[in-house]
Protein backbone atom coordinates (compact mmCIF):
# COMPACT_ATOMS: atom_id res chain seq x y z
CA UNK A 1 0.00 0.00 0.00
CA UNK A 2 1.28 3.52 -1.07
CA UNK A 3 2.18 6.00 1.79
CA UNK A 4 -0.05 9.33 2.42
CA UNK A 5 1.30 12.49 1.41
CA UNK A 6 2.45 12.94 5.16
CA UNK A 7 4.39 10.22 5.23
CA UNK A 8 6.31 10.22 2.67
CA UNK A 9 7.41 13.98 3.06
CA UNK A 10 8.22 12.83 6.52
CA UNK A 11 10.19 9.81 5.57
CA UNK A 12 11.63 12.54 2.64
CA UNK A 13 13.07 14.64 5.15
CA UNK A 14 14.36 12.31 7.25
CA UNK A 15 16.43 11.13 4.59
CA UNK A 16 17.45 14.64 3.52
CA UNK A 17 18.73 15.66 7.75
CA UNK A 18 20.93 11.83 7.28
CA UNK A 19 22.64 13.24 3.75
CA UNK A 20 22.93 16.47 5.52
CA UNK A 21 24.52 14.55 8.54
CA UNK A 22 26.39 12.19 6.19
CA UNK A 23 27.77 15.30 4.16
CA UNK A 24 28.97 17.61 7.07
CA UNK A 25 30.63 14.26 8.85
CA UNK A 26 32.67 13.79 5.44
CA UNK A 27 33.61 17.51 5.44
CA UNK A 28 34.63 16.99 9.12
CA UNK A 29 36.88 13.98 8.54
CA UNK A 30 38.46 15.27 6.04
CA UNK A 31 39.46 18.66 7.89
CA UNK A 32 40.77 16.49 10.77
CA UNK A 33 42.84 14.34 8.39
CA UNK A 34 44.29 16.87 6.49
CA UNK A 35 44.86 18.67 9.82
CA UNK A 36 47.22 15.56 11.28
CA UNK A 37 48.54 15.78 7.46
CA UNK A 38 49.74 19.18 7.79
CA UNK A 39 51.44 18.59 11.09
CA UNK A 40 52.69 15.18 10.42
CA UNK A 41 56.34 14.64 11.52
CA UNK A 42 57.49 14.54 7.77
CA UNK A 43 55.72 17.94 7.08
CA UNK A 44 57.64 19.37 9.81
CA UNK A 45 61.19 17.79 9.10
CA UNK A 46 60.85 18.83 5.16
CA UNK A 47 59.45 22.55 5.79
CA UNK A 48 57.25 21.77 3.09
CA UNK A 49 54.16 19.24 2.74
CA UNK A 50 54.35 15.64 3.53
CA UNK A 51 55.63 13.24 1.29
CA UNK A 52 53.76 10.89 -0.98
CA UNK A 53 53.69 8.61 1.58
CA UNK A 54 51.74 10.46 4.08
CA UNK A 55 49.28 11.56 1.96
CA UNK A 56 48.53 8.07 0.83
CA UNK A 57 47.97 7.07 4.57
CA UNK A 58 45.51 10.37 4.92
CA UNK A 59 43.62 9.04 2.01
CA UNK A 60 43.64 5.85 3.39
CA UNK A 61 42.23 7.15 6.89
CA UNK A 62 40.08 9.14 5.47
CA UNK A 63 38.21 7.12 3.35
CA UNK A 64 38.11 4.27 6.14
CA UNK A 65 37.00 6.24 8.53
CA UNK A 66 33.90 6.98 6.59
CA UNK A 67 33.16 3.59 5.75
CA UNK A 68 33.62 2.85 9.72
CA UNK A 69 31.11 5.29 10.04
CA UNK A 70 28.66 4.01 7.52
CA UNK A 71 29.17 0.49 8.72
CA UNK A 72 28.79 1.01 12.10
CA UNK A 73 25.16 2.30 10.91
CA UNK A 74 26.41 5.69 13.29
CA UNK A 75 23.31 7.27 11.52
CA UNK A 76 20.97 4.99 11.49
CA UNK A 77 17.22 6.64 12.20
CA UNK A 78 16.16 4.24 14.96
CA UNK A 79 19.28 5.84 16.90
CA UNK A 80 19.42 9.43 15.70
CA UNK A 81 18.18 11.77 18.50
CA UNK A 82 17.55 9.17 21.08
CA UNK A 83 19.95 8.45 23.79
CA UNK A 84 23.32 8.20 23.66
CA UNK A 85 23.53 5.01 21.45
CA UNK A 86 24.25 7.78 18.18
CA UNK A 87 27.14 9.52 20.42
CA UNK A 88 28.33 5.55 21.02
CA UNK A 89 28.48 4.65 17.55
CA UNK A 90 30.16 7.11 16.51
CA UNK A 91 33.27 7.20 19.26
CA UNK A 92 33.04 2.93 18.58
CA UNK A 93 34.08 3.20 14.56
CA UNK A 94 36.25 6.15 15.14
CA UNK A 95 38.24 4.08 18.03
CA UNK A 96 39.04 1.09 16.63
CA UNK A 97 39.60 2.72 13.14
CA UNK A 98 42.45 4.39 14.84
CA UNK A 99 43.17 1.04 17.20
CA UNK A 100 43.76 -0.61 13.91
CA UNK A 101 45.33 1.81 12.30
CA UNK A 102 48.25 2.31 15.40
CA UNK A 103 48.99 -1.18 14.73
CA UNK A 104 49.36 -1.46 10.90
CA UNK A 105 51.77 1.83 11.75
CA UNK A 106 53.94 -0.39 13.68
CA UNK A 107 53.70 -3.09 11.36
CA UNK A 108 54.64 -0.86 8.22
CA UNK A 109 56.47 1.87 9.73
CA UNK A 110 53.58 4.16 7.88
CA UNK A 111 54.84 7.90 7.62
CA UNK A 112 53.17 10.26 9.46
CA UNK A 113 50.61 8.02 11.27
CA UNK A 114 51.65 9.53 14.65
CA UNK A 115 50.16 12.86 13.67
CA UNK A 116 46.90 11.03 12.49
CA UNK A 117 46.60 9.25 16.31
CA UNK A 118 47.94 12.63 17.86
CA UNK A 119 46.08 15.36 15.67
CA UNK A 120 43.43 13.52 13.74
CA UNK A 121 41.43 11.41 16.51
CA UNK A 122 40.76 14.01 19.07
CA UNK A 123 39.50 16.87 16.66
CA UNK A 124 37.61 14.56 14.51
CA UNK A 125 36.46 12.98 17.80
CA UNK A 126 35.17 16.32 19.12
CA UNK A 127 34.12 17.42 15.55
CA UNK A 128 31.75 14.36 15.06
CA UNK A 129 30.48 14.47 18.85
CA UNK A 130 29.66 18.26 18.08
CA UNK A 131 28.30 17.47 14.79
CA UNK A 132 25.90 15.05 15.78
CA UNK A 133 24.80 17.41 18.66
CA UNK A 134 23.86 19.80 16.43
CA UNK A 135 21.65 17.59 14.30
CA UNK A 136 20.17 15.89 17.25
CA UNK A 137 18.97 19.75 18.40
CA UNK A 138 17.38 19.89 14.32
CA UNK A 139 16.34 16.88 14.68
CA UNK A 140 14.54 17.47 18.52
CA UNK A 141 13.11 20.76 17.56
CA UNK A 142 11.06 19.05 14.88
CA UNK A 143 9.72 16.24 16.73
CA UNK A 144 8.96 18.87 20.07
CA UNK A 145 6.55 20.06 16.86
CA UNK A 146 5.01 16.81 16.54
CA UNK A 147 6.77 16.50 13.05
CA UNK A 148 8.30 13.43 11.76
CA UNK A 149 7.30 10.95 14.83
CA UNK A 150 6.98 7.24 14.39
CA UNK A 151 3.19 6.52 14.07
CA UNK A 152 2.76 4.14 16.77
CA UNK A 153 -0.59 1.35 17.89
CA UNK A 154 0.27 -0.22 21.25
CA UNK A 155 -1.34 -3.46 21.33
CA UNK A 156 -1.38 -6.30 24.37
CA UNK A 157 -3.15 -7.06 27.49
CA UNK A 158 -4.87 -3.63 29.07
CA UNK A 159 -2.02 -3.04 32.64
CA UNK A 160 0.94 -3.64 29.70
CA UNK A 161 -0.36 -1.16 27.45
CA UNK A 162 -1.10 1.46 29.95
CA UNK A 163 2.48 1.14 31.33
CA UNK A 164 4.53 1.48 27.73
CA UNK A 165 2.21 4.08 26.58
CA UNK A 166 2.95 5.93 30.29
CA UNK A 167 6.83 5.55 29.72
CA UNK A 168 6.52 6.62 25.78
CA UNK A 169 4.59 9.85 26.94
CA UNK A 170 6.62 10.48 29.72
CA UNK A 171 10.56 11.04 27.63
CA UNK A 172 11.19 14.39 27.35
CA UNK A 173 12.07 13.12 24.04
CA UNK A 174 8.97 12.45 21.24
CA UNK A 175 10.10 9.60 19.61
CA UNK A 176 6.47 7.82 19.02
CA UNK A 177 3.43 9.38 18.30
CA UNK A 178 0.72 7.08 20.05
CA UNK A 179 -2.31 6.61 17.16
CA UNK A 180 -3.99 4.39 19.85
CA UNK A 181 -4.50 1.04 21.09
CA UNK A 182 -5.08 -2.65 20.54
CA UNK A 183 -6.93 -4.43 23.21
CA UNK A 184 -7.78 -8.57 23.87
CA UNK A 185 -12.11 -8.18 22.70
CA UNK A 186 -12.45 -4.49 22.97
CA UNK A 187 -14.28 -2.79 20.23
CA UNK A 188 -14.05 0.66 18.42
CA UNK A 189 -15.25 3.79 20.15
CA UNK A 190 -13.87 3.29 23.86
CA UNK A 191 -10.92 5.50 25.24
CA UNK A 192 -7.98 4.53 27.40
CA UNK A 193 -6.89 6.80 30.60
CA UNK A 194 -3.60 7.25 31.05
CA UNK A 195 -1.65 10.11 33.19
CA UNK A 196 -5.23 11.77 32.24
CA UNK A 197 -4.85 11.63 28.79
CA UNK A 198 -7.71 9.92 26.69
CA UNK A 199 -6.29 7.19 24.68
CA UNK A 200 -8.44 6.17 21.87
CA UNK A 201 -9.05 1.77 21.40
CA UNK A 202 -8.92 1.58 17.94
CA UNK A 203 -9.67 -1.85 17.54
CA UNK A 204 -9.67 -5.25 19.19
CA UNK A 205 -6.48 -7.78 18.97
CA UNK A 206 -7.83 -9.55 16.29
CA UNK A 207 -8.10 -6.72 14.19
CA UNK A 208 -3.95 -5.25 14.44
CA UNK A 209 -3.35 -5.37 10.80
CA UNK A 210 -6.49 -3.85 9.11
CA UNK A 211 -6.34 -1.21 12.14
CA UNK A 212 -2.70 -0.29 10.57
CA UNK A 213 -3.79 0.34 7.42
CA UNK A 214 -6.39 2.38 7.92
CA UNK A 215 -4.22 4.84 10.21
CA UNK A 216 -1.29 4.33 8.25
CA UNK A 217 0.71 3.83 11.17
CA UNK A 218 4.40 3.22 11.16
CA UNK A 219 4.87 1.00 13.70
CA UNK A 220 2.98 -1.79 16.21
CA UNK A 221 4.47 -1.91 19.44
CA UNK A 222 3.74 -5.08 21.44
CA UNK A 223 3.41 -4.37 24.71
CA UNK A 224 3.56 -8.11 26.55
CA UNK A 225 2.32 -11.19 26.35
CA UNK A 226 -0.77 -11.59 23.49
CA UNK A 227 -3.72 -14.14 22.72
CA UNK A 228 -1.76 -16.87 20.68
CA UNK A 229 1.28 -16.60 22.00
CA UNK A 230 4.27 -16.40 19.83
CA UNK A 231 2.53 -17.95 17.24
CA UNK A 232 0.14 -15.09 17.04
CA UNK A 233 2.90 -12.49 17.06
CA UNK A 234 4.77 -15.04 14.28
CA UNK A 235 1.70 -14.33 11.97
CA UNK A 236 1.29 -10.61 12.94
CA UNK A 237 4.92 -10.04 11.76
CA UNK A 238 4.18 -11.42 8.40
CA UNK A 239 0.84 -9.33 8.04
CA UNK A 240 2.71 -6.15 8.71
CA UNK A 241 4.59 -6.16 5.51
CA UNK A 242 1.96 -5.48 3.36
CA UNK A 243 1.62 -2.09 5.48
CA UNK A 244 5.86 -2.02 5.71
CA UNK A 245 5.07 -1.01 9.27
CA UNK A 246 7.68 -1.98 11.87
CA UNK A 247 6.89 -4.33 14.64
CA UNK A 248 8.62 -3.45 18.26
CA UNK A 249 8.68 -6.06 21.61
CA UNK A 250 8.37 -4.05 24.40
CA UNK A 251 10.61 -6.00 26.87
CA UNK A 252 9.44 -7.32 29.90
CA UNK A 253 12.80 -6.99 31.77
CA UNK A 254 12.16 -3.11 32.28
CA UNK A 255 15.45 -2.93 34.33
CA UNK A 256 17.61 -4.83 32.22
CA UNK A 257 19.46 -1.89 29.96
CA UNK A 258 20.62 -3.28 26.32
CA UNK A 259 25.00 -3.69 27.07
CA UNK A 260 23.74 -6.68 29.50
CA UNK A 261 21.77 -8.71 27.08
CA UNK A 262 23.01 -10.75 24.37
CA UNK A 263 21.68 -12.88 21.85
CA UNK A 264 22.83 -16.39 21.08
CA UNK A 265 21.18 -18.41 18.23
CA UNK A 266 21.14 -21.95 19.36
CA UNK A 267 20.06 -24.38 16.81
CA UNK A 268 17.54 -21.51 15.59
CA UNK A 269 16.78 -21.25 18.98
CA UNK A 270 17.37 -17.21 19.75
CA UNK A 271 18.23 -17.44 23.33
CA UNK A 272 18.89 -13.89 25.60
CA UNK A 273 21.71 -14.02 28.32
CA UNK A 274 21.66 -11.14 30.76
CA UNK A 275 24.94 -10.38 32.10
CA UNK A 276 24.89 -10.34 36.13
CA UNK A 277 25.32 -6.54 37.05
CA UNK A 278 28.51 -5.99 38.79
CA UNK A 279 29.03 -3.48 41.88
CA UNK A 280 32.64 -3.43 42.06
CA UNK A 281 36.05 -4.33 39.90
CA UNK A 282 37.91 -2.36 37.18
CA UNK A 283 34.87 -0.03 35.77
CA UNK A 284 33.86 1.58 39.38
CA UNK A 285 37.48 1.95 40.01
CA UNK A 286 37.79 4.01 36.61
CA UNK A 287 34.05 5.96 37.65
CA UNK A 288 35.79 6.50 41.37
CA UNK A 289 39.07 8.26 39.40
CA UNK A 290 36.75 10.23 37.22
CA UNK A 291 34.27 11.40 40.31
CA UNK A 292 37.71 12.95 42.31
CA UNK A 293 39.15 14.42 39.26
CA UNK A 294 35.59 15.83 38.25
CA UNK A 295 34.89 16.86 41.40
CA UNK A 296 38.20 18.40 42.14
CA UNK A 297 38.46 20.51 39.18
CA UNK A 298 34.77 21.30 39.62
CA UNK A 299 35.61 22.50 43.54
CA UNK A 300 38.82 24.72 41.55
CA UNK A 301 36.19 26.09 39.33
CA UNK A 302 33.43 27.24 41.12
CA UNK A 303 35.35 28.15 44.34
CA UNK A 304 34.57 31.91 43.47
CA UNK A 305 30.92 31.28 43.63
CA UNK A 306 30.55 28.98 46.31
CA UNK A 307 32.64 31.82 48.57
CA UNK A 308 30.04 34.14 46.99
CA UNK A 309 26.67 32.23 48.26
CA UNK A 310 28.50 31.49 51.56
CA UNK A 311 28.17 34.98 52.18
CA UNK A 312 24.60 35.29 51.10
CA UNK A 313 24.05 32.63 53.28
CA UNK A 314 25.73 33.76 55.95
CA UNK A 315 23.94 37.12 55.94
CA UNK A 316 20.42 35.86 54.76
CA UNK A 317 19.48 34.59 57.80
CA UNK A 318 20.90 33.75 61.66
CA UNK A 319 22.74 30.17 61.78
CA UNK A 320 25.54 28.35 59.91
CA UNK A 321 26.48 28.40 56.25
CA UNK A 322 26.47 24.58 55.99
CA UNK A 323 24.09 22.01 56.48
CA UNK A 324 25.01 18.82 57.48
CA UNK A 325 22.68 15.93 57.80
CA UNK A 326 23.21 12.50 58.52
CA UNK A 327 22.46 10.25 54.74
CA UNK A 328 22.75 6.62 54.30
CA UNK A 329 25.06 5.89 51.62
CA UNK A 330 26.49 2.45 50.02
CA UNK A 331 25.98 -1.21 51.75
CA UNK A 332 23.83 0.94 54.30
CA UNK A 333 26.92 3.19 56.10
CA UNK A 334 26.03 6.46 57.43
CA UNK A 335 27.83 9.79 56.15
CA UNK A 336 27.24 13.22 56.78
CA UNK A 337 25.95 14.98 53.45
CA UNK A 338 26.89 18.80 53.40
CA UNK A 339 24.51 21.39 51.64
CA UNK A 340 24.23 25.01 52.07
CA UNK A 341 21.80 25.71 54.62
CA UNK A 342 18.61 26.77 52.72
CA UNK A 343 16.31 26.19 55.62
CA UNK A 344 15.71 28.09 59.09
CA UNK A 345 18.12 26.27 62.14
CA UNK A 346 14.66 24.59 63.82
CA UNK A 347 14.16 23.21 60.27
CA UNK A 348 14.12 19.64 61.37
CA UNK A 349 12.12 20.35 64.93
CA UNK A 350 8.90 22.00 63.22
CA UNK A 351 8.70 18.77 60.35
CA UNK A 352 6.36 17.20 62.46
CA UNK A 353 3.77 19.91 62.55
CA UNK A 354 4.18 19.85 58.49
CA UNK A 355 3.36 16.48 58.45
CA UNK A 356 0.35 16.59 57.13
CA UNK A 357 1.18 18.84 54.30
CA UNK A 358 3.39 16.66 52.63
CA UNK A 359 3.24 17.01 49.04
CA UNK A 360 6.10 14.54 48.48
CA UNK A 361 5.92 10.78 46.85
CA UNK A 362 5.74 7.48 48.88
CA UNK A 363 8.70 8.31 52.19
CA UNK A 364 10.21 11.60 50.72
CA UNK A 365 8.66 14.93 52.05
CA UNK A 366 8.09 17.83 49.85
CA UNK A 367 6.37 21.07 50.44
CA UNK A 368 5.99 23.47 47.01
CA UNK A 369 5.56 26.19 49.23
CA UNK A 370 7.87 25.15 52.46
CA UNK A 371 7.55 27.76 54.92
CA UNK A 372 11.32 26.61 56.87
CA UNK A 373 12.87 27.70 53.57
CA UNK A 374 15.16 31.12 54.05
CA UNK A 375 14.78 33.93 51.44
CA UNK A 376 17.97 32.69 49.73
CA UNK A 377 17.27 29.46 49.98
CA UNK A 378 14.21 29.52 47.79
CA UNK A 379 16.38 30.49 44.77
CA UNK A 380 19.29 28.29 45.21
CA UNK A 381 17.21 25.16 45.75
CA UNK A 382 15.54 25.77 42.75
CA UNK A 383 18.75 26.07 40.63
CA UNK A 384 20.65 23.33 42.79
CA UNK A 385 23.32 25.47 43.97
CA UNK A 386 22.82 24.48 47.80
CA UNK A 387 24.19 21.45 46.78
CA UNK A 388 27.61 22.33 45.11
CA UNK A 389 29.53 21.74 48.92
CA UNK A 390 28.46 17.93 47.77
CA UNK A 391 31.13 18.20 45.85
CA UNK A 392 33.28 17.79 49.22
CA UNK A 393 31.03 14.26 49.73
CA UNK A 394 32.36 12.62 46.66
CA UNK A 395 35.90 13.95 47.07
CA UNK A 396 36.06 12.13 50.62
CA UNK A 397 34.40 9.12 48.72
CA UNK A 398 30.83 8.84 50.18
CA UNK A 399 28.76 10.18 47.07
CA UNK A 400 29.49 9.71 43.89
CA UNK A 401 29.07 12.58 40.86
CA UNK A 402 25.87 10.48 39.47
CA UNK A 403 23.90 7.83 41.13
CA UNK A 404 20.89 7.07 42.90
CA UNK A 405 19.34 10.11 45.51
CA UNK A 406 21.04 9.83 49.04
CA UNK A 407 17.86 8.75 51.06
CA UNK A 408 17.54 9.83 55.06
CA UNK A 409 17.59 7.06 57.38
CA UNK A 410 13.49 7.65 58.33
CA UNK A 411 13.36 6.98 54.62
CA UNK A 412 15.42 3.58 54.53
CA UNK A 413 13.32 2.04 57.08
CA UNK A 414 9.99 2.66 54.99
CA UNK A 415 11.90 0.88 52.38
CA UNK A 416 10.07 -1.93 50.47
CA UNK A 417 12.62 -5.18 50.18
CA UNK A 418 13.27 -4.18 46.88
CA UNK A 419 14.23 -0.53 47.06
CA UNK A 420 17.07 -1.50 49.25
CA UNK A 421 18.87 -2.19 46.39
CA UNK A 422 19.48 1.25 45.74
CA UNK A 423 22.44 0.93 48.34
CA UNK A 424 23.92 -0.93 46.84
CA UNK A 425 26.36 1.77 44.81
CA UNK A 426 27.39 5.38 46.35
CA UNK A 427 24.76 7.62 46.24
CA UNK A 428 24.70 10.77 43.50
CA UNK A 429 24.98 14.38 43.62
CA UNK A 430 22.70 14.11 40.11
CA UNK A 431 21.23 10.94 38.57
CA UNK A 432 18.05 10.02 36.32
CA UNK A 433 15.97 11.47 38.93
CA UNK A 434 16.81 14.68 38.80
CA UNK A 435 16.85 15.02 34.79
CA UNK A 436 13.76 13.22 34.82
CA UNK A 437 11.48 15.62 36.86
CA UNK A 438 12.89 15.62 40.72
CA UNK A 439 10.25 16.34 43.21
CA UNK A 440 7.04 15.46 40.59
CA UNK A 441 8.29 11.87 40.04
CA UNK A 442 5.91 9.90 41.76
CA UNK A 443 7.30 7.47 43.96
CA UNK A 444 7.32 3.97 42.46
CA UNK A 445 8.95 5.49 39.10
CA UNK A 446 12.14 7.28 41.17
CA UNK A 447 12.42 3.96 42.53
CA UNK A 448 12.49 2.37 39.08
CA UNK A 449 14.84 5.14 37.60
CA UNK A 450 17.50 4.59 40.92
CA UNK A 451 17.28 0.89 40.38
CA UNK A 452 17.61 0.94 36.53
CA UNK A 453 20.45 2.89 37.36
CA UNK A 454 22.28 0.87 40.13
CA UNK A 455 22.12 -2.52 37.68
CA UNK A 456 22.78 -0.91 33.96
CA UNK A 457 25.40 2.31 34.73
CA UNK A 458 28.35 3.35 32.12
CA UNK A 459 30.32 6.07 32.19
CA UNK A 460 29.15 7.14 28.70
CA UNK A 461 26.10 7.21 30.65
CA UNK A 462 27.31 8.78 33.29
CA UNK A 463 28.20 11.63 30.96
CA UNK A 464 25.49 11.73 29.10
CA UNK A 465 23.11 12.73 32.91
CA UNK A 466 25.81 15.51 33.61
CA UNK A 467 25.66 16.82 30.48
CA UNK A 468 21.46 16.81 30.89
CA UNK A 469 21.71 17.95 34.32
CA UNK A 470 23.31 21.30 33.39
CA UNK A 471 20.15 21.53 31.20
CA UNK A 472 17.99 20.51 33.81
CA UNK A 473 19.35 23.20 36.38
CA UNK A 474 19.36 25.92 34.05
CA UNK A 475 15.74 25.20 32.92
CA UNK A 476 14.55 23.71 36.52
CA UNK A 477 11.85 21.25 37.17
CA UNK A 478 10.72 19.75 40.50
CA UNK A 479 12.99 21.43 42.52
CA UNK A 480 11.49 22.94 45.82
């Protein structure tokens, strides 16, 4: 079946931002090559341009790298714009393009391949990283616009389709545009409820195919287990490609992050290991070096301004600058968390008469309107800056730059079996709760978000919620 109008001058400018992105990317290689070309070693010794030699190796590079990037599928539009798979691919071909390339230097005694590893990676590094950041912000103003989203049915049982539709509405990121939903016997004409948003039931199970042809819908996502089993979902596959429409699993591990799974046919048999998560060893050592050194040149930084609101602090309101409070931190241990005091001294002695105010989810407590808070401490809490002394936490090693909220000990005991697990690793100054709403999370999902966290961290995602989190304080959200 032919596509609307809409669709295809969506799909036609998709395709026009990946030649744009595949264009600039060339241009940006290229500059970076000839870069470590003009600086190699034999450039430099001769006064003059490299020899014939080196510029066969730049070609060489060059044109590899590109391919690296084309095979690597670095702009593939499932990835484009959505997490930090895109920024992934990209730093994976240009890596071992360059791994492979210091080792036929060695091999071959190539001419000028230091000035490639030396010059070349890093700027075309940054240059791609950059590149690809400025697409993505093209590519996210669009889809904030409703423009060029992936036409979406849910289908599946009615609790599994209210929960992926919940999580697709809730990214700050449109990827899918929800047509509506697919439900075991309903019928036309009913709505579904969802974060109070009416959700239109478009047709019954039975029906999946037909339904996607008459909304023209790009993709069915399945949201669990359906009537007919995998047999069912076997056949729905095969009816989809008269629509081209993709089909999507929704998996049921919701905590299980895509580097731990992996997929190993046996004997046709596609079977999905889950790599155990691991809480110490090599990578936290490497995530401890990188918390002091970010911390320490963050302390170096920002010493001016913390000085600054110090004084503010100190002349705001009678009591000390600091507030120290008494957190529980990894395997359970106690430590004392230091923030700038943002709340009158008898703070703590006049929560119980705000008890019943409590605007907060499940054990936290939250007022919008707190009436402890000091004058200065309404603005700095909203921008975060009562917690830069922190900073001083995961320099003595008891918080950690990003990781799970540091919970009070009232809090710990109200703990569900579960939720304990979010001891497990040093608590964060940031983490997906806070560039995922803060305060207005309910409950159960800044549990969910803490323990995706504790089982599936990198330190490209690591990164990737510092980088957000300078977004999210400079255009707050939940913070009161």
């Amino acid at each position: 079946m032919s596509k609307s109008p809409g669709r295809r001058a969506s799909a036609a400018w998709i395709a026009t931002h990946i030649n744009l992105l595949r264009s600039t990317d060339a241009a940006l290689v290229a500059a970076a090559v000839y870069a470590g070309y003009l600086l190699s070693d034999v450039g430099f010794a001769s006064g003059g341009p490299a020899d014939k030699g080196t510029a066969a190796t730049a070609a060489a590079v060059t044109l590899t790298w590109l391919a690296a990037l084309e095979i690597y599928r670095t702009r593939d539009a499932k990835v484009l714009g959505i997490g930090a798979d895109e920024y992934k691919r990209v730093a994976s071909a240009t890596l071992r393009i360059f791994g492979l390339m210091a080792i036929t230097a060695v091999m071959f005694s190539l001419h000028g391949a230091g000035a490639f590893i030396t010059v070349s990676l890093p700027l075309g590094l940054l240059a791609l990283t950059a590149n690809r950041w400025v697409f993505r912000r093209r590519l996210s103003a669009e889809k904030a616009r409703g423009r060029h989203l992936s036409r979406a049915l849910v289908v599946g049982e009615l609790e599994d389709v209210r929960y992926v539709v919940q999580q697709v509405s809730r990214k700050s990121g449109p990827v899918y545009n929800i047509l509506g939903v697919c439900l075991p016997g309903a019928r036309r004409g009913h709505s579904l409820r969802v974060d109070g948003t009416q959700v239109p039931v478009l047709s019954s199970t039975d029906d999946i195919a037909r339904t996607v042809r008459l909304t023209e819908a790009d993709s069915v996502i399945v949201a669990g287990p359906l009537p007919g089993g995998n047999r069912f979902i076997r056949e729905l596959g095969w009816r989809l490609e008269e629509s081209s429409a993709e089909l999507i699993l929704a998996a049921t591990l919701t905590n299980v992050a895509g580097p731990r799974i992996h997929w190993r046919p046996v004997e046709g048999l596609p079977l999905m290991h889950v790599d155990i998560p691991q809480y110490s060893g090599a990578r936290h050592a490497l995530k401890r070096a990188m918390d002091l050194a970010t911390a320490l040149a963050a302390l170096l930084v920002l010493s001016p301004l913390i000085l600054v609101l110090a004084l503010i602090v100190k002349l705001d309101s009678p009591g000390p600058v600091f507030f120290r409070q008494d957190r529980i931190g990894k395997d359970g241990q106690v430590f004392q968390m230091f923030k700038f005091r943002s709340m009158v001294v008898d703070a703590e002695d006049r929560l119980a008469a705000l008890g019943q105010q409590n605007q907060g989810a499940g054990v936290l407590f939250k007022m919008r309107d707190d009436p402890r808070i000091t004058r200065c401490g309404r603005w700095m809490r909203k921008y975060s800056l009562d917690e830069l002394p922190q900073l001083w936490n995961v320099v003595s090693g008891h918080m950690s730059m990003v990781g799970p909220r540091p919970p009070l000990d009232r809090e710990v005991s109200k703990y569900e079996r579960h939720t304990h697990r979010r001891l497990l690793i040093k608590p964060g100054i940031t983490g997906l709760w806070q560039i995922n709403g803060r305060s207005d999370l309910p409950w159960d999902e800044a549990v969910r978000l803490d323990l995706y966290y504790v089982e599936n961290w990198s330190i490209a995602g690591d990164l990737l919620i510092l980088w957000r989190t300078f977004r999210a304080v400079a255009r707050p959200s939940g913070a009161y």
